[in-house]
Protein backbone atom coordinates (compact mmCIF):
# COMPACT_ATOMS: atom_id res chain seq x y z
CA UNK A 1 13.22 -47.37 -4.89
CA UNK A 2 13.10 -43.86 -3.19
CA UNK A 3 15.13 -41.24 -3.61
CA UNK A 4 15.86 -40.09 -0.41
CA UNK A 5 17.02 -36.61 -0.81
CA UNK A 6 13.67 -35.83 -2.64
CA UNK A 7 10.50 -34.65 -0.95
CA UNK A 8 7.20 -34.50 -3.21
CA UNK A 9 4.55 -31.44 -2.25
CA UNK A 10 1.55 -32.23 -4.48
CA UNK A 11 -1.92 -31.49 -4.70
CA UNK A 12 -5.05 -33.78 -4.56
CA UNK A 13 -8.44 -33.89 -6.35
CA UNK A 14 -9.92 -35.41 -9.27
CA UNK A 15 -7.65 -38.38 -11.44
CA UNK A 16 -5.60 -40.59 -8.85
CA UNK A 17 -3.70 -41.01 -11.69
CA UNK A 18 -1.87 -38.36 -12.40
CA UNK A 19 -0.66 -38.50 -8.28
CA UNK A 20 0.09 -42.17 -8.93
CA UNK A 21 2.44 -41.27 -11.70
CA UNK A 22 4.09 -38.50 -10.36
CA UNK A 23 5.21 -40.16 -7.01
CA UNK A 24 6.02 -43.73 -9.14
CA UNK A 25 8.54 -41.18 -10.84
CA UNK A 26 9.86 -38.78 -8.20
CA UNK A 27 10.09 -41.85 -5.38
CA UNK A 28 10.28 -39.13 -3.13
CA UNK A 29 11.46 -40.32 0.45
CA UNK A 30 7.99 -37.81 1.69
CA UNK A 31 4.71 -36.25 0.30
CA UNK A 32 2.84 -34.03 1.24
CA UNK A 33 -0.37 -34.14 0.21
CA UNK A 34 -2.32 -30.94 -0.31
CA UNK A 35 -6.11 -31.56 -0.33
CA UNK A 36 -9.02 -29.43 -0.44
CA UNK A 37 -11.57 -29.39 2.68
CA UNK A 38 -15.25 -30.59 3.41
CA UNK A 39 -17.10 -28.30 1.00
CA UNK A 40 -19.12 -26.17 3.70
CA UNK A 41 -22.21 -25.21 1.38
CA UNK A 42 -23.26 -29.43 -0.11
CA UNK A 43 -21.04 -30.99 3.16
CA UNK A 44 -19.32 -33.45 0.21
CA UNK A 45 -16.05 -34.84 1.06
CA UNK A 46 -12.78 -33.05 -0.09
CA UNK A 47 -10.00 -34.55 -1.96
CA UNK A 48 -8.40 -35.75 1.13
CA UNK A 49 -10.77 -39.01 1.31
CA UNK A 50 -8.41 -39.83 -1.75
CA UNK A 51 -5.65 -39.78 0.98
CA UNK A 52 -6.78 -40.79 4.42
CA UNK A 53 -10.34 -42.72 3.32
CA UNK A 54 -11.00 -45.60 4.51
CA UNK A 55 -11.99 -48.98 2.36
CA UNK A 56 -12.15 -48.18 -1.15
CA UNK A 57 -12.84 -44.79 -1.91
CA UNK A 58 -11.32 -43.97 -6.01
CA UNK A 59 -13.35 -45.31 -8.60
CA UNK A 60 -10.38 -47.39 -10.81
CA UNK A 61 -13.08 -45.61 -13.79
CA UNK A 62 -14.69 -42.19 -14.16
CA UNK A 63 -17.74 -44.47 -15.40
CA UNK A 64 -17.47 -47.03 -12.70
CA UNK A 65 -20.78 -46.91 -10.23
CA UNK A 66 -19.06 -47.26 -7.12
CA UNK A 67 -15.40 -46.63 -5.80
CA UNK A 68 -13.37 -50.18 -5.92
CA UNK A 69 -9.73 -48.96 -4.57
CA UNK A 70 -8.42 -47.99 -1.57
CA UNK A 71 -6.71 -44.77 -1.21
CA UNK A 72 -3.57 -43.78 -2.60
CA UNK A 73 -1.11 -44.22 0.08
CA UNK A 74 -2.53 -47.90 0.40
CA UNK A 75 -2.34 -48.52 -3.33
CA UNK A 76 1.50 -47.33 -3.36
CA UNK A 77 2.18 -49.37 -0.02
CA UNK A 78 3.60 -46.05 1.68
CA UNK A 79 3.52 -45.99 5.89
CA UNK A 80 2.01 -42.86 7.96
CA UNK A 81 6.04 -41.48 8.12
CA UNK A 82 6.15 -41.21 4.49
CA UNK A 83 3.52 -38.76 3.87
CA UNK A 84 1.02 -36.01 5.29
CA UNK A 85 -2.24 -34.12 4.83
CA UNK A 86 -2.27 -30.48 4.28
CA UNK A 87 -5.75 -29.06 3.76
CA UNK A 88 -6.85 -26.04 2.61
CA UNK A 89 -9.99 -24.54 0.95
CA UNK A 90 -10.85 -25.76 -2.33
CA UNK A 91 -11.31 -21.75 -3.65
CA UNK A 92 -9.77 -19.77 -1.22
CA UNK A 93 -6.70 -18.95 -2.88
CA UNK A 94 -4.90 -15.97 -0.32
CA UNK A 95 -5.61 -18.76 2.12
CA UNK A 96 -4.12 -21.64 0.11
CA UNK A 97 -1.11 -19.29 -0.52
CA UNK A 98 -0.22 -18.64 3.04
CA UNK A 99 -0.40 -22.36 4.21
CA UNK A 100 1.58 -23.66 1.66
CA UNK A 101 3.83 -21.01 1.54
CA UNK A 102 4.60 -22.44 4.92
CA UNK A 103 4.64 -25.89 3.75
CA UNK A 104 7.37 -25.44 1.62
CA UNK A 105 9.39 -22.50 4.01
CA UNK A 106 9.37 -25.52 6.39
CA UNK A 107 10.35 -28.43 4.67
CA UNK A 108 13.58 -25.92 2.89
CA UNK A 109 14.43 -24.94 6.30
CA UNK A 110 14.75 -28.33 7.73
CA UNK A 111 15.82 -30.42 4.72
CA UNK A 112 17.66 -27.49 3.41
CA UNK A 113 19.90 -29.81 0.96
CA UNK A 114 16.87 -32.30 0.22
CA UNK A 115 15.34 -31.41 -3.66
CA UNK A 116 12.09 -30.48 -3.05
CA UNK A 117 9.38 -30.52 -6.26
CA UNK A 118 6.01 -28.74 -6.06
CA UNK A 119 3.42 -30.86 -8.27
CA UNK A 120 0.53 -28.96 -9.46
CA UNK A 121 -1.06 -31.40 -11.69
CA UNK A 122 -4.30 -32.04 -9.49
CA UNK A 123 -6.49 -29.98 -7.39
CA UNK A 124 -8.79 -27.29 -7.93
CA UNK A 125 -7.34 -24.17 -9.80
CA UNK A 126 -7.07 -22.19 -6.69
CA UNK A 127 -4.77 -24.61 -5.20
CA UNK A 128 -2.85 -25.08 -7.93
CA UNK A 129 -2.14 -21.57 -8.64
CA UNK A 130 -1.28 -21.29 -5.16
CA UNK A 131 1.13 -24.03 -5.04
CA UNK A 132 3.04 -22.49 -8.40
CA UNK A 133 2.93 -19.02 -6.48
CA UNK A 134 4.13 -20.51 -3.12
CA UNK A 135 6.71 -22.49 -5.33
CA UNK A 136 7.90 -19.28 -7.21
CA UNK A 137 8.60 -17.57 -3.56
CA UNK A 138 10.88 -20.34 -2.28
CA UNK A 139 14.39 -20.99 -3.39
CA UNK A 140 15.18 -24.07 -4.93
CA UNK A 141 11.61 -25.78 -5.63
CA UNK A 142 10.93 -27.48 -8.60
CA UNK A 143 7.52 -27.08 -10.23
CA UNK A 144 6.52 -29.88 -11.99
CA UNK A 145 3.16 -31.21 -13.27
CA UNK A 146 2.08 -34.58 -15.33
CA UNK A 147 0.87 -34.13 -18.40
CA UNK A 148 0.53 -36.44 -21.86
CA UNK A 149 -1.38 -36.74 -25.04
CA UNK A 150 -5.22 -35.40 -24.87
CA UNK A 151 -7.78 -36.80 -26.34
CA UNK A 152 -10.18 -33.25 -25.85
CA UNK A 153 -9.70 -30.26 -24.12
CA UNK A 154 -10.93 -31.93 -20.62
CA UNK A 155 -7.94 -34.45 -19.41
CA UNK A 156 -4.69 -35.89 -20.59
CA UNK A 157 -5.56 -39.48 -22.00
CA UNK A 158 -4.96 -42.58 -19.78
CA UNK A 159 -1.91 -44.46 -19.93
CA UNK A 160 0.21 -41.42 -21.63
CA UNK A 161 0.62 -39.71 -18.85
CA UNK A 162 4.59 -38.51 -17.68
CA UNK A 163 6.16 -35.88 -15.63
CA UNK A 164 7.31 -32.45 -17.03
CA UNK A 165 9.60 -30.20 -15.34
CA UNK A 166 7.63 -26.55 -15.12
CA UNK A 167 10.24 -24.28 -16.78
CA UNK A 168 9.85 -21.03 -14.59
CA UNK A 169 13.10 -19.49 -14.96
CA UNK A 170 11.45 -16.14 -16.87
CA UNK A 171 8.69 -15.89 -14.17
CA UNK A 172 11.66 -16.04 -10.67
CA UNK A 173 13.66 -13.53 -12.82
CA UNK A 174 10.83 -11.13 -13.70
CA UNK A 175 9.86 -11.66 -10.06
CA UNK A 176 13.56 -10.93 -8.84
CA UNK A 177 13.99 -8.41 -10.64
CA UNK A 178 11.18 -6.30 -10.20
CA UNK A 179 11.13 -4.89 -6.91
CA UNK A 180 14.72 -3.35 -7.75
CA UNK A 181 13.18 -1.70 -11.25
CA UNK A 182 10.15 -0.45 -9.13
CA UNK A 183 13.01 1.74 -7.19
CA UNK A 184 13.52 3.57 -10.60
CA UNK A 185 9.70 5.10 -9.59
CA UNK A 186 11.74 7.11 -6.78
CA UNK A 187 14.36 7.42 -9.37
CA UNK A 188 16.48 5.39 -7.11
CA UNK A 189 18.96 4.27 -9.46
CA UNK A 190 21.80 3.06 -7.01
CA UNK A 191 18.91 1.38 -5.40
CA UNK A 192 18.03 -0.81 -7.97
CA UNK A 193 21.82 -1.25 -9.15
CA UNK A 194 22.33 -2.57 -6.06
CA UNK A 195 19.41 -4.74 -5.96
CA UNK A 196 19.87 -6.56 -9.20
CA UNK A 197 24.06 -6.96 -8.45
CA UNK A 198 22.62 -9.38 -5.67
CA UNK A 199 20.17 -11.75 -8.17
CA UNK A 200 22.16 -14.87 -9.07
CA UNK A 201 23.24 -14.52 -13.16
CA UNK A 202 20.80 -16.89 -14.66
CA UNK A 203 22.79 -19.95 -17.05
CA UNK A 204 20.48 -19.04 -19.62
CA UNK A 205 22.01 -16.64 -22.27
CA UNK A 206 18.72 -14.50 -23.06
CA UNK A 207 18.00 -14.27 -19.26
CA UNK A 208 21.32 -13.67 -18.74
CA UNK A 209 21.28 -10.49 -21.10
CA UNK A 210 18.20 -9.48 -19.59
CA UNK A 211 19.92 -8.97 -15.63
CA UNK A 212 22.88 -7.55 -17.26
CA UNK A 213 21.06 -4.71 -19.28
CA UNK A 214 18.92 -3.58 -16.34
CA UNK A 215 21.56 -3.52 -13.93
CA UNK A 216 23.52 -1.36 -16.56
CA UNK A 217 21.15 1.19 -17.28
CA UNK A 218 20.41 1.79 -13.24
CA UNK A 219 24.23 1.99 -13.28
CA UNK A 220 24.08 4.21 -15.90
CA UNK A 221 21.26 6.33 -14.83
CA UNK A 222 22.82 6.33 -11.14
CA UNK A 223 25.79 7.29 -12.46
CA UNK A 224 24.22 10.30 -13.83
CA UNK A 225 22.45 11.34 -11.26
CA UNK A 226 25.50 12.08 -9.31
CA UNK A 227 26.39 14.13 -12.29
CA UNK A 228 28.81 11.69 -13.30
CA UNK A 229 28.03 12.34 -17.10
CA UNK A 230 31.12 10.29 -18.64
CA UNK A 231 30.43 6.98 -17.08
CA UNK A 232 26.35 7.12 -17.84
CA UNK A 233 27.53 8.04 -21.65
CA UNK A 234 29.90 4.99 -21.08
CA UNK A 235 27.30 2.75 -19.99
CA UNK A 236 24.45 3.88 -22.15
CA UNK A 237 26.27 3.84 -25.31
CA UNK A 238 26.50 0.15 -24.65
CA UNK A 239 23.07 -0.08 -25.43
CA UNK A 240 22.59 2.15 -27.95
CA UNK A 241 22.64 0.20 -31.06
CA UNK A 242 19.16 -2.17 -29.86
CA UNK A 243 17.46 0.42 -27.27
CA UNK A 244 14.10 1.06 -27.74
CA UNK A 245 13.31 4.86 -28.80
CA UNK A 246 12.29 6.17 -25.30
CA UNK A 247 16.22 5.88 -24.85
CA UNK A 248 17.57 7.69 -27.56
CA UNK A 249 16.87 11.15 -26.28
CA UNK A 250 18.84 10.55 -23.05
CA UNK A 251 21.47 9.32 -25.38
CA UNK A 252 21.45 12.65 -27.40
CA UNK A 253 21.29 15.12 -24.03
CA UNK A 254 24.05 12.73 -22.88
CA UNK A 255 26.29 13.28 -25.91
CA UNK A 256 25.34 17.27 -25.65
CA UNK A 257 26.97 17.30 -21.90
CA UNK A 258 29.61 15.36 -22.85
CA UNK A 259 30.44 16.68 -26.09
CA UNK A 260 32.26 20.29 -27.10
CA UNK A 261 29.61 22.75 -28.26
CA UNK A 262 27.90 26.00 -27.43
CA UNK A 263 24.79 23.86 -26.30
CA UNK A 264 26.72 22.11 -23.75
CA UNK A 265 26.54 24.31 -20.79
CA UNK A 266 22.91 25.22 -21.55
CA UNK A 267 22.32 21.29 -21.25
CA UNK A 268 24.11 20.82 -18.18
CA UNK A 269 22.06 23.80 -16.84
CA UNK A 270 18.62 22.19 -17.58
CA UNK A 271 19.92 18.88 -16.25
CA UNK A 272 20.74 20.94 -13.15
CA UNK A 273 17.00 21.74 -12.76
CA UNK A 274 16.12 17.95 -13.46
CA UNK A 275 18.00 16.92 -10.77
CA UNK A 276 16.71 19.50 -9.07
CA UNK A 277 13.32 18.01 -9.42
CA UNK A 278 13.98 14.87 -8.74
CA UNK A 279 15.48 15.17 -5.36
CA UNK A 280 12.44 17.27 -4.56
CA UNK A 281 10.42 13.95 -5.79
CA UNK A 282 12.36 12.13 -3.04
CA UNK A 283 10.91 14.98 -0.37
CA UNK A 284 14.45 16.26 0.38
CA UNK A 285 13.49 19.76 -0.36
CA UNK A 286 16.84 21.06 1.52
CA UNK A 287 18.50 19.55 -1.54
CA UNK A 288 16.02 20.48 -4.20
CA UNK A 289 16.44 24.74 -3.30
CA UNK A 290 20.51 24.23 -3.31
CA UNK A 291 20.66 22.87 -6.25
CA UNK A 292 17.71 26.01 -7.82
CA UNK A 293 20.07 28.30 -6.15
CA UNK A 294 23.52 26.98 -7.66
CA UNK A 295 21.03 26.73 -11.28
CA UNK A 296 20.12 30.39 -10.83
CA UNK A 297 23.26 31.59 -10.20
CA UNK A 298 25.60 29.85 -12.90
CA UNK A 299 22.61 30.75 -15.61
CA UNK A 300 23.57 34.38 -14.90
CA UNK A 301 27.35 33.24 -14.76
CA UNK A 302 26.85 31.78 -18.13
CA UNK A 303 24.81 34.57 -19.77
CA UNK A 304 27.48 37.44 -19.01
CA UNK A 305 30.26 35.04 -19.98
CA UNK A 306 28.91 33.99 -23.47
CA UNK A 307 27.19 37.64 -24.09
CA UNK A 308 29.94 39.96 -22.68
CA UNK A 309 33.25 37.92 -22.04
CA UNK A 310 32.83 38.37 -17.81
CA UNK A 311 34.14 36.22 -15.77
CA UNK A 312 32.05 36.68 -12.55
CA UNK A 313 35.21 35.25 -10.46
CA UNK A 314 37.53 38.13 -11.89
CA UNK A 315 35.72 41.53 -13.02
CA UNK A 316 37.69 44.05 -14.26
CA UNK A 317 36.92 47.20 -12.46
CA UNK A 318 36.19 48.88 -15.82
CA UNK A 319 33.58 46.49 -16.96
CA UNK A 320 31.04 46.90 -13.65
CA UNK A 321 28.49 49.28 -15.07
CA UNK A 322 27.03 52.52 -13.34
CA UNK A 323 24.50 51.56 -10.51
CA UNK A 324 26.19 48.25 -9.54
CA UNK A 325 28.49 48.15 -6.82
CA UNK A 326 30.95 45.24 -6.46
CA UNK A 327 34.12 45.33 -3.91
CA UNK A 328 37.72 43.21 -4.60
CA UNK A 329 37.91 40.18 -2.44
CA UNK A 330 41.03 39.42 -0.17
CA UNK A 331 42.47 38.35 -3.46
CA UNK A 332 42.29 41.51 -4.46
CA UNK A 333 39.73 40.00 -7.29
CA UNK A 334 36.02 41.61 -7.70
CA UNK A 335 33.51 38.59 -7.89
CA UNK A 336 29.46 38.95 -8.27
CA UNK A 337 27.55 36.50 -5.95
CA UNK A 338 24.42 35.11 -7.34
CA UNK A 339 22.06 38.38 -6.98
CA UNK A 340 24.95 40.51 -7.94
CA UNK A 341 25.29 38.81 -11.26
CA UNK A 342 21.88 39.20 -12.18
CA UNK A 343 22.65 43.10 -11.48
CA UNK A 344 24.46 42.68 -14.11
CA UNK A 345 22.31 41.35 -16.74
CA UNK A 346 19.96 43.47 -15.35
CA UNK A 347 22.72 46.39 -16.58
CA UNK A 348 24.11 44.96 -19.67
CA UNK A 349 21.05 43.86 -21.61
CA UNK A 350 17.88 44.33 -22.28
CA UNK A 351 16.29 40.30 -23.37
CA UNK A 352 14.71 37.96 -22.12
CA UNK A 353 16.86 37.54 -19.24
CA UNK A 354 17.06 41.03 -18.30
CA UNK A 355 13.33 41.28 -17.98
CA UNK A 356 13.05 38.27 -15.86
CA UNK A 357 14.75 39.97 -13.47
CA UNK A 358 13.36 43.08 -13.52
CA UNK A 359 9.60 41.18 -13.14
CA UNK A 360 10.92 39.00 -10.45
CA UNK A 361 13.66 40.49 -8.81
CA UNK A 362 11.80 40.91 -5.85
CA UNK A 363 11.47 36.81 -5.79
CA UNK A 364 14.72 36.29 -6.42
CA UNK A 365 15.40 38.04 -2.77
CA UNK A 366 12.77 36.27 -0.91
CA UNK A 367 13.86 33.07 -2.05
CA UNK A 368 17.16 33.99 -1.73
CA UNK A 369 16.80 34.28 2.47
CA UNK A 370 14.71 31.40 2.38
CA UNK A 371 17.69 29.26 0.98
CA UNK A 372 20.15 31.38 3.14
CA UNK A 373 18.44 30.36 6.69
CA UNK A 374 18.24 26.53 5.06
CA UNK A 375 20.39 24.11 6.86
CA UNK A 376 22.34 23.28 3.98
CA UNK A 377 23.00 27.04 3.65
CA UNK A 378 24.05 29.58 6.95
CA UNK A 379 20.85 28.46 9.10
CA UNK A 380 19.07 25.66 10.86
CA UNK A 381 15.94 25.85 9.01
CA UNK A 382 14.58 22.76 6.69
CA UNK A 383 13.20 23.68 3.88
CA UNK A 384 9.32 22.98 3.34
CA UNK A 385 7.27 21.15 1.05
CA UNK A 386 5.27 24.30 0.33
CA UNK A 387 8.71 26.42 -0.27
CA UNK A 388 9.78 24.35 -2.65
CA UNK A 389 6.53 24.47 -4.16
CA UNK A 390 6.94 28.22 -4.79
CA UNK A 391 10.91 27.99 -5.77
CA UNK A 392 9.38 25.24 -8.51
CA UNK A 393 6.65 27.08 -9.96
CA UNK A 394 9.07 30.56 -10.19
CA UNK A 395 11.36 27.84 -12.69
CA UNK A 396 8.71 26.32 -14.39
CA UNK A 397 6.82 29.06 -15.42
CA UNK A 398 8.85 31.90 -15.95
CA UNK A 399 12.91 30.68 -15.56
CA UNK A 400 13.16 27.82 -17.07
CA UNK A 401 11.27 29.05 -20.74
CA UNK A 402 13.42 32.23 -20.40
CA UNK A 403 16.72 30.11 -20.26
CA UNK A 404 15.17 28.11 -23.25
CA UNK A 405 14.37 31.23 -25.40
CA UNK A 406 17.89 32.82 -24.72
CA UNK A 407 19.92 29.68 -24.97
CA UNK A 408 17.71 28.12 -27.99
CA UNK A 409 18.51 24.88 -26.48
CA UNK A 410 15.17 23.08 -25.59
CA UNK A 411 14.85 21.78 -21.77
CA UNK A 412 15.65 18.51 -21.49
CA UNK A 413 13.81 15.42 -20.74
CA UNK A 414 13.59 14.34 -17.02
CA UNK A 415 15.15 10.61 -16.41
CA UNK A 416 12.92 7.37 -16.72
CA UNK A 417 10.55 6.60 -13.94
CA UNK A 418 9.77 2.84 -15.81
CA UNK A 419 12.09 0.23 -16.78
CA UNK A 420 11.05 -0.26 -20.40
CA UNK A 421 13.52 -1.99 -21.78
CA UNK A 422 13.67 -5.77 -22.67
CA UNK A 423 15.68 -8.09 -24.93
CA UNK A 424 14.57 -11.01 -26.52
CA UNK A 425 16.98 -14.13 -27.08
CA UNK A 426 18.21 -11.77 -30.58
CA UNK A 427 18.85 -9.02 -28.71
CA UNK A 428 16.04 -6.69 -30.45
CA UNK A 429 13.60 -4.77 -28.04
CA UNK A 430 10.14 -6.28 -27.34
């Protein structure tokens, strides 16, 4: 009796058998028989003379001299409406993909409630890995092949054959799931948050786990990119106890943000300049120089408040050393700018960071009217790709070192570019 919400996609070529058993189990209401071509070099017949051949054309026997049954729809009594041909190359695989990608895009958008089963058991190799990749695209096909006891390592023995349901549930997550995680290359966090929100949450526990963790860390990593420190900790402490050890120093800078020591503002500077870099990664250079500028200037802000006890917002009048001028706002308050602070460090000490500004304070101005006629400034100028070139080597090479040797807090790593992180069903990393 046939199941008439099922339709059966399967694909043709050597054992009947298998075919046989497969449809004597499904009952499908329709098949659609995928069968390989003439072969254009020898001119031999394709599988589909199993299928539309006339007289008897499948030897009952491998060892039988001459074919003694009819073809399959005649041995299974089905009528031209309960089946078709599709043909395709017996080795061309990107071709076999695209036409029975179609196949089954077709039969999900007219039978859209029907159960439709891709059966892979027959063919050549190149049309059944196209079938399992065209299956694996497609929501809501079942792949399912016959299989039984073997004898050898050529066929499954005769008379044991039955049908088992292709488990593929890893293989549609991983493929779900992976164009979201390749957003983490642009370090597209919110992206791939967003992305993996969308994916159905799988029944299967391990599975399950897996969808949750990766949609937490972009979270997490999002969240941090916005310079929302608290919630990343939040989110990545989660984790902590089975994370894998490229994690743990994200953890640490995390905690050193977060956490209530003199390393902390240091920290937050050099995550500053990550950030920095990563929006200049993104090509939004505009971005990139504002957020240099704001590092520049609250590394000098720091300096004179942990060296000297200034407050660059409200200088006493006594404290401004000989050679620097600095004027009381409308508040009536005297506040140093960013080049005016580094006057001041230029004034009050004589380290590391003084000399960086003697060697570059010359830079320091040119980049400073760069940024200043940037849109995102007091102009209408975007910042180029070879601007920010020369505001990132000036950090690299000479700034960011200096703030390491006079904060002896080591720069910090930049965020992931690759989702490493997987769980198995115990919840250790693999």
């Amino acid at each position: 009796m046939t199941d008439p919400n099922t339709i059966l996609v399967i694909t043709v070529g050597g054992s009947y058998q298998p075919i046989v058993t497969a449809i004597k189990e499904t009952a499908p209401a329709f098949i659609s028989f995928i069968c390989s071509e003439r072969d254009p070099g020898t001119g031999k017949p394709g599988s589909n003379i199993q299928i539309l051949g006339q007289g008897n054309v499948i030897k009952a026997k491998q060892q039988d001299d001459k074919p003694n049954l009819p073809n399959i729809p005649t041995q299974l009594g089905l009528s031209c409406e309960q089946f078709n041909v599709v043909t395709v190359a017996a080795d061309d695989l990107d071709n076999a993909f695209v036409t029975l990608l179609a196949t089954l895009e077709s039969f999900r958008e007219k039978f859209p409630r029907s159960r439709l089963i891709a059966d892979y058991t027959g063919g050549t190799k190149s049309m059944s890995a196209a079938l399992v990749l065209a299956a694996l695209e497609v929501d809501g096909v079942e792949l399912e092949l016959v299989t039984g006891n073997r004898a050898d390592l050529i066929k499954v023995r005769d008379g044991t054959q039955y049908i088992a349901t292709a488990i593929s549930d890893a293989v549609r997550l991983h493929r779900s799931m992976a164009p979201h995680l390749n957003s983490w290359k642009r370090f597209a966090y919110d992206e791939a948050a967003a992305g993996l929100e969308a994916i159905p949450v799988p029944q299967n526990t391990a599975f399950r786990h897996r969808l949750f963790r990766a949609r937490d860390l972009s979270r997490a990593f999002a969240a941090w990119d916005r310079f929302d420190h608290e919630e990343a900790r939040r989110l990545l402490d989660n984790y902590a106890p089975v994370t894998a050890q490229e994690l743990q120093p994200h953890i640490n800078m995390l905690r050193a943000i977060t956490g209530v020591s003199p390393r902390r503002e240091p920290t937050l500077l050099f995550d500053l300049w990550r950030n920095a870099e990563r929006r200049a990664a993104q090509g939004r250079y505009d971005d990139a120089v504002a957020r240099v500028y704001r590092l520049v200037e609250w590394s000098a802000q720091w300096f004179l408040r942990s060296r000297f006890a200034l407050d660059c917002s409200d200088i006493p009048a006594e404290k401004i050393p000989d050679g620097v001028t600095l004027s009381p706002g409308r508040d009536g308050k005297i506040q140093a700018p960013l080049f005016a602070s580094w006057e001041l460090v230029g004034k009050l000490s004589t380290g590391p960071f003084s000399s960086f500004f003697s060697t570059h304070r010359k830079g320091l101005l040119d980049h400073l009217k760069i940024r200043n006629h940037s849109i995102l400034a007091h102009g209408l100028t975007p910042i180029t790709f070879d601007q920010w070139k020369i505001f990132s080597a000036l950090c690299n090479d000479f700034f960011i070192p200096v703030l390491a040797e006079e904060s002896g807090v080591k720069p910090t790593p930049q965020l992931p570019q690759r989702y490493l992180w997987e769980v198995s069903e115990t919840g250790h990393d693999r």
